[in-house]
Protein backbone atom coordinates (compact mmCIF):
# COMPACT_ATOMS: atom_id res chain seq x y z
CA UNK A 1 80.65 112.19 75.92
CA UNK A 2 83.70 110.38 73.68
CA UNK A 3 84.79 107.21 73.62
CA UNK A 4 86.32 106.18 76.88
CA UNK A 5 83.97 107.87 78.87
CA UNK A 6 87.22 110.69 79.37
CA UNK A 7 86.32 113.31 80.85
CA UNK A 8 88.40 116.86 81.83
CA UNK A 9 87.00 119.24 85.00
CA UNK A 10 85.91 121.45 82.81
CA UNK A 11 83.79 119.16 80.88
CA UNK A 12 82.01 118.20 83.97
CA UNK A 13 81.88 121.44 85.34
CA UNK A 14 78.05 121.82 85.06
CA UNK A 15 77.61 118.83 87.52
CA UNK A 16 79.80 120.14 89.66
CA UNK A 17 78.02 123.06 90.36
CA UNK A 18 74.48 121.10 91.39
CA UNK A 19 77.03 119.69 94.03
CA UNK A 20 78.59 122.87 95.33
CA UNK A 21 75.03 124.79 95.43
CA UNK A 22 73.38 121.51 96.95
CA UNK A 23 75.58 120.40 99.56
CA UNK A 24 73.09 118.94 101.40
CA UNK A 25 75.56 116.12 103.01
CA UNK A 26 73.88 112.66 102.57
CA UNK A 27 77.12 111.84 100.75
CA UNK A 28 79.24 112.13 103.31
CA UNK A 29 77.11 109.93 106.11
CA UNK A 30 79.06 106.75 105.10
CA UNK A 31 81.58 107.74 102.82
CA UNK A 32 84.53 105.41 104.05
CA UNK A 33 87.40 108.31 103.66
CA UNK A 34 84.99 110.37 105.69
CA UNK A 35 84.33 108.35 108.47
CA UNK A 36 88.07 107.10 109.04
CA UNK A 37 89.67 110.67 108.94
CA UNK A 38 86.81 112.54 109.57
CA UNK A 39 87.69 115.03 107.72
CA UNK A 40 84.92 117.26 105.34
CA UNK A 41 87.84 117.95 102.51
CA UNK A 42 87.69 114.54 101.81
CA UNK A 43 84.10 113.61 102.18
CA UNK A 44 82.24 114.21 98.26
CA UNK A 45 81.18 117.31 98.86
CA UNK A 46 84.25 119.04 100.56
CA UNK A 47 86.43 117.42 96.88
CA UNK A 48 83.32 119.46 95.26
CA UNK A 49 84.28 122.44 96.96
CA UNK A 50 88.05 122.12 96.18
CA UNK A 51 87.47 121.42 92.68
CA UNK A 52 85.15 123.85 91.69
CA UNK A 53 87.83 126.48 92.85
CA UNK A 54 90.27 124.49 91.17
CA UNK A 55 88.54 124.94 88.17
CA UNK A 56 87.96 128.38 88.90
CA UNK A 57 91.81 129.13 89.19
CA UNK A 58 91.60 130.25 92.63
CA UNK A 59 93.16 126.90 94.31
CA UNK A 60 96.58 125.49 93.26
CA UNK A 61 96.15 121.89 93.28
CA UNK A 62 99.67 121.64 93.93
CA UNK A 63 98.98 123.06 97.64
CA UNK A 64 96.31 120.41 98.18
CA UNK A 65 97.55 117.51 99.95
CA UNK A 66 97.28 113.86 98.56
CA UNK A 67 95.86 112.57 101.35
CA UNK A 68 92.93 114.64 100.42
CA UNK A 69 93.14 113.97 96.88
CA UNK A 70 94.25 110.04 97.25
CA UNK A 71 91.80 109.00 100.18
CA UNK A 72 88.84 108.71 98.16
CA UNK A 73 88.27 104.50 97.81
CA UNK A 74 85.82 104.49 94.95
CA UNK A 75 83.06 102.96 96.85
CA UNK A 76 80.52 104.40 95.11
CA UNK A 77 78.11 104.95 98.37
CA UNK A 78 77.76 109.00 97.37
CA UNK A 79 76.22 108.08 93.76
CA UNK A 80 73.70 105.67 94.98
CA UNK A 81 72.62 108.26 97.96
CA UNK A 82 73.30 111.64 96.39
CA UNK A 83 69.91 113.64 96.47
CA UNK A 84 70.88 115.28 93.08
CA UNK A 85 71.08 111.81 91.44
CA UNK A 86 68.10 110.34 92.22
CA UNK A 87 66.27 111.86 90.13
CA UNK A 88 68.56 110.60 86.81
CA UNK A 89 66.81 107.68 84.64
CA UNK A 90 69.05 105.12 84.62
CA UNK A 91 70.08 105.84 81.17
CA UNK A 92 71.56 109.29 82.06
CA UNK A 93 73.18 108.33 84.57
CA UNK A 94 76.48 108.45 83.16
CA UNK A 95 80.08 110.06 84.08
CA UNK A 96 79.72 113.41 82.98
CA UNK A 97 76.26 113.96 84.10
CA UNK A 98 76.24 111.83 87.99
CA UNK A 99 77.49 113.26 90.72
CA UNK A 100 80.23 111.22 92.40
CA UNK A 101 83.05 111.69 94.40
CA UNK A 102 84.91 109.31 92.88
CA UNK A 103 84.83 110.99 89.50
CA UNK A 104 85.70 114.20 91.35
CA UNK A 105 88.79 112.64 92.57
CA UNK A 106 89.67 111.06 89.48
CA UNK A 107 89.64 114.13 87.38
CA UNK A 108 91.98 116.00 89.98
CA UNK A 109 94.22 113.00 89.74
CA UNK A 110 94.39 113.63 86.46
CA UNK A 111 95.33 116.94 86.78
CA UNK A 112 98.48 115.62 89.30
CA UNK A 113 99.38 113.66 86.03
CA UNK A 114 99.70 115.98 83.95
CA UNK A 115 101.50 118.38 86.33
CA UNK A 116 103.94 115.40 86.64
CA UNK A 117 102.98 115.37 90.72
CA UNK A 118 102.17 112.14 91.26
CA UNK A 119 103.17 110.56 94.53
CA UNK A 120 106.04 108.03 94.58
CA UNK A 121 104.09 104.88 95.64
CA UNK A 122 101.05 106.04 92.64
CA UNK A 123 103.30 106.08 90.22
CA UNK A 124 105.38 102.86 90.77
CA UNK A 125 102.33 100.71 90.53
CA UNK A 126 101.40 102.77 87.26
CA UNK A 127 104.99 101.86 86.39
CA UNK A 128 104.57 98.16 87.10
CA UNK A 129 101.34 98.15 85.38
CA UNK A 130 102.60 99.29 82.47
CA UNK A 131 105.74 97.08 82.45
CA UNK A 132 104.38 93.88 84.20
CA UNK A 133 100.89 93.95 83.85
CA UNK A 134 100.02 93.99 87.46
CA UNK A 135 100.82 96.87 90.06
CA UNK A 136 103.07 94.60 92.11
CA UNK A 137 105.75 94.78 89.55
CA UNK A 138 105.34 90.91 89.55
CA UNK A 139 106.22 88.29 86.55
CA UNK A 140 102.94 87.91 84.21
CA UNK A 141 104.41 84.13 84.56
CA UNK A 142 103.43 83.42 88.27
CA UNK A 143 99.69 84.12 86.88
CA UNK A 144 99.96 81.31 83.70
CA UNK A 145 101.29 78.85 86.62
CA UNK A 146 98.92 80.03 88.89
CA UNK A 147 95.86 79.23 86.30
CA UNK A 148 97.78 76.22 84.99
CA UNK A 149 97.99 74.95 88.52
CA UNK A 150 93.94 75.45 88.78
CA UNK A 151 93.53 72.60 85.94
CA UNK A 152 91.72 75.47 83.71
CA UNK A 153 92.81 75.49 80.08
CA UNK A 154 93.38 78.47 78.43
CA UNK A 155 90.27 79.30 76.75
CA UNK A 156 88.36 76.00 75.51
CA UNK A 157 84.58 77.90 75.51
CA UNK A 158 83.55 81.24 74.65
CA UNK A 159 83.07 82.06 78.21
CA UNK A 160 86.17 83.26 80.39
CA UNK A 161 86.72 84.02 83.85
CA UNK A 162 88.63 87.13 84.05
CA UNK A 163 90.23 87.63 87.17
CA UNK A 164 92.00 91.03 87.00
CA UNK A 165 95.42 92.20 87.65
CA UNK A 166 95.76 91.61 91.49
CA UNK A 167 95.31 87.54 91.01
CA UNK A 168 97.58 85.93 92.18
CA UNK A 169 99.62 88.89 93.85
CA UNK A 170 97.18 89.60 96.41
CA UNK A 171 96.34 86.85 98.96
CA UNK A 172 92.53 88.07 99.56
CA UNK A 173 91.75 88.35 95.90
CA UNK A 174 93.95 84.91 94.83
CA UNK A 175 91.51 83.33 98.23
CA UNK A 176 88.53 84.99 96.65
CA UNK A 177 89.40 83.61 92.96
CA UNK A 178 89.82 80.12 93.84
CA UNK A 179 87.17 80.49 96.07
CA UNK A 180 84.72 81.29 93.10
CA UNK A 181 86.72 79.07 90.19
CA UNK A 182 85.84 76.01 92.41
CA UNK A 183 82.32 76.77 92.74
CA UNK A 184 81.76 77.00 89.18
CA UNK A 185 83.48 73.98 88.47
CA UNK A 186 81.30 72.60 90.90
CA UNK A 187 78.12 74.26 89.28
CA UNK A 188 79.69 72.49 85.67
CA UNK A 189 79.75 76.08 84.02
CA UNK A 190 82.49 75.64 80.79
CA UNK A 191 84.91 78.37 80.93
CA UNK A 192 88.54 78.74 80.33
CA UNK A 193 91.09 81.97 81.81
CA UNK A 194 93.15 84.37 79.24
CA UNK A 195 96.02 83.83 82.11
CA UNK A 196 98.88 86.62 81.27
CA UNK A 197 97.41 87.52 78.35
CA UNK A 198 94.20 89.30 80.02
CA UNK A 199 95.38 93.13 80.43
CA UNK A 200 94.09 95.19 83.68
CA UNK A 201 90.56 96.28 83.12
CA UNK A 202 92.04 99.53 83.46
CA UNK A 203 89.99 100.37 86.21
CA UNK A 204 93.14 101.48 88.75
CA UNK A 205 94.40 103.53 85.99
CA UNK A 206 91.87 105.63 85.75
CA UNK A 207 91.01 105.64 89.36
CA UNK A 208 94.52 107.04 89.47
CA UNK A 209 93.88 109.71 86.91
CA UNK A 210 95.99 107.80 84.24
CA UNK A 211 93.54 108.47 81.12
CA UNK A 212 95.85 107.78 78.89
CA UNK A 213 96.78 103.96 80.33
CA UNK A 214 93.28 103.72 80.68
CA UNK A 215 93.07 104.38 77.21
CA UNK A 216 95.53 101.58 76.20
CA UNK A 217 94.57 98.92 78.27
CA UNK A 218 90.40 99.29 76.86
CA UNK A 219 92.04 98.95 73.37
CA UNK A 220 94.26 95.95 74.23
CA UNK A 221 91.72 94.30 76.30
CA UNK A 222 89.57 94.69 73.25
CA UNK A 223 91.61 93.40 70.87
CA UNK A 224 92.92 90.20 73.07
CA UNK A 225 88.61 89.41 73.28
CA UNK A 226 88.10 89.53 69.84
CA UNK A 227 91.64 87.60 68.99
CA UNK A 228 90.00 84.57 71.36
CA UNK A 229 86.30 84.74 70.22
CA UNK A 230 85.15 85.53 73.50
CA UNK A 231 81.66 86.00 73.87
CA UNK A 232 80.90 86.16 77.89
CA UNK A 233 83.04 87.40 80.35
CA UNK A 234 82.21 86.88 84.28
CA UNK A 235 84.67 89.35 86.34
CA UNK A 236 85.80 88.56 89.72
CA UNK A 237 86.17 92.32 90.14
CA UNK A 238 82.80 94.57 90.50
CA UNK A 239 85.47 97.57 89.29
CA UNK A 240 86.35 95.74 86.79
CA UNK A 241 82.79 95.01 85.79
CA UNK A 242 81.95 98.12 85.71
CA UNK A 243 84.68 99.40 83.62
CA UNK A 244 83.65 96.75 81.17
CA UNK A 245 80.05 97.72 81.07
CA UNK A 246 80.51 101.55 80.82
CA UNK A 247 83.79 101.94 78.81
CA UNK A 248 84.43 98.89 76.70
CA UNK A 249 82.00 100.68 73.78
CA UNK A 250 83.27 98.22 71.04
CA UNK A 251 82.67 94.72 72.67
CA UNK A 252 79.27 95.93 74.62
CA UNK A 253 76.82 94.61 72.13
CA UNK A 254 79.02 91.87 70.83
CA UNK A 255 80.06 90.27 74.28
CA UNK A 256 77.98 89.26 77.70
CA UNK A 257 79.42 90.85 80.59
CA UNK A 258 78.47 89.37 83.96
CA UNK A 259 79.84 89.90 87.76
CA UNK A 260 79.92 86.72 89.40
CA UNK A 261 77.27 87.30 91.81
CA UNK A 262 75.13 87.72 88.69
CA UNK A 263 75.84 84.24 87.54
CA UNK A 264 75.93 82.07 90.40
């Protein structure tokens, strides 16, 4: 696998199959796209199905709705109870080898990116992400007043809270993040916040089939951490964890990345 983890349906073609001659189901028993639309194209193994013949040239993705393609959440729930899995050591379990119907749906997002088919609302927050640094299309100053406001100095310690690209434009995640920056004030844990100049994880990109974003924001996110000596990171986000821990290959043995839950 290269840098990035990037992947293209072909590469992951050979897990695809195990899927498609599987198909025993578990994945779809709590998928959360399943059980709203209740719908098998969107479950894991019916996005198996339409892949594999997209990769075999015998389905135009073009004809395949996005609701199909776009409904996927990213839960995870079909990688931790996929029968094909299971069996994976922990250290194989990576993208091109686990079965999951989030990587499914990212790769055929992909595929809508390159075709230039993306749908209107997708690509504005792409847009905004690229432009503002958040998918709102929202000022990068609102988040330096939002952390100045908070009392927390820019980076003081070696240890940073990094909040992601939805504080402070979404109410639930700005509720969750002061929620948690109290506690550890409380707990006296020393850390300071990147404010603005913390990039998006990249995480929605590439959720969104935007490999090459993703690309860009790993590198800048990269770069900014090394610029500010930072040495442990504890993400508000678990997506954004785990794009840290899988992705970020030149910062994983130089910096500590933690989810909150893991330091509290």
């Amino acid at each position: 696998m290269e840098k990035y983890g990037y992947l293209t349906l072909k590469d992951y073609q050979r897990t695809l199959i195990s899927c498609v001659v599987c198909y025993c189901g578990l994945c779809a028993a709590n998928c959360p796209a399943y059980v709203s639309l209740r719908d098998e194209a969107v479950s894991p193994r019916g996005l198996a199905q339409i892949a594999f013949n997209v990769l075999k040239g015998e389905l135009d993705i073009s004809k395949v709705p996005d609701k199909i393609i776009y409904a996927c959440t990213g839960c995870g729930w079909c990688e931790w109870d996929c029968s094909q899995n299971r069996p994976l050591p922990d250290d194989l379990k990576r993208r091109d080898v686990t079965i999951s119907g989030a990587t499914i749906t990212e790769l055929l997002r992909s595929i809508k990116v390159e075709k230039g088919e993306v749908p209107e609302q997708v690509a504005e927050a792409l847009n905004n992400l690229v432009k503002f640094g958040n998918p709102f299309g929202k000022p990068a100053k609102v988040k330096d007043d939002w952390v100045a406001g908070l009392g927390i100095q820019a980076n003081p310690t070696d240890t940073i809270l990094y909040v992601g690209s939805l504080v402070p434009y979404d109410d639930l995640a700005t509720k969750m993040a002061e929620a948690l920056v109290n506690v550890l004030k409380r707990a006296g844990l020393k850390f300071g916040m990147l404010r603005s100049r913390e990039a998006d994880s990249g995480a929605f990109a590439r959720a969104m089939g935007e490999e090459g974003l993703f690309m860009e924001l790993v590198d800048s996110n990269t770069e900014t951490f090394k610029k500010h000596g930072v040495k442990r990171i504890i993400c508000l986000s678990p997506h954004d964890y785990d794009t840290f821990i899988h992705y970020y290959d030149d910062i994983r043995d130089e910096i500590e990345i933690k989810h909150y839950t893991q330091v509290l």
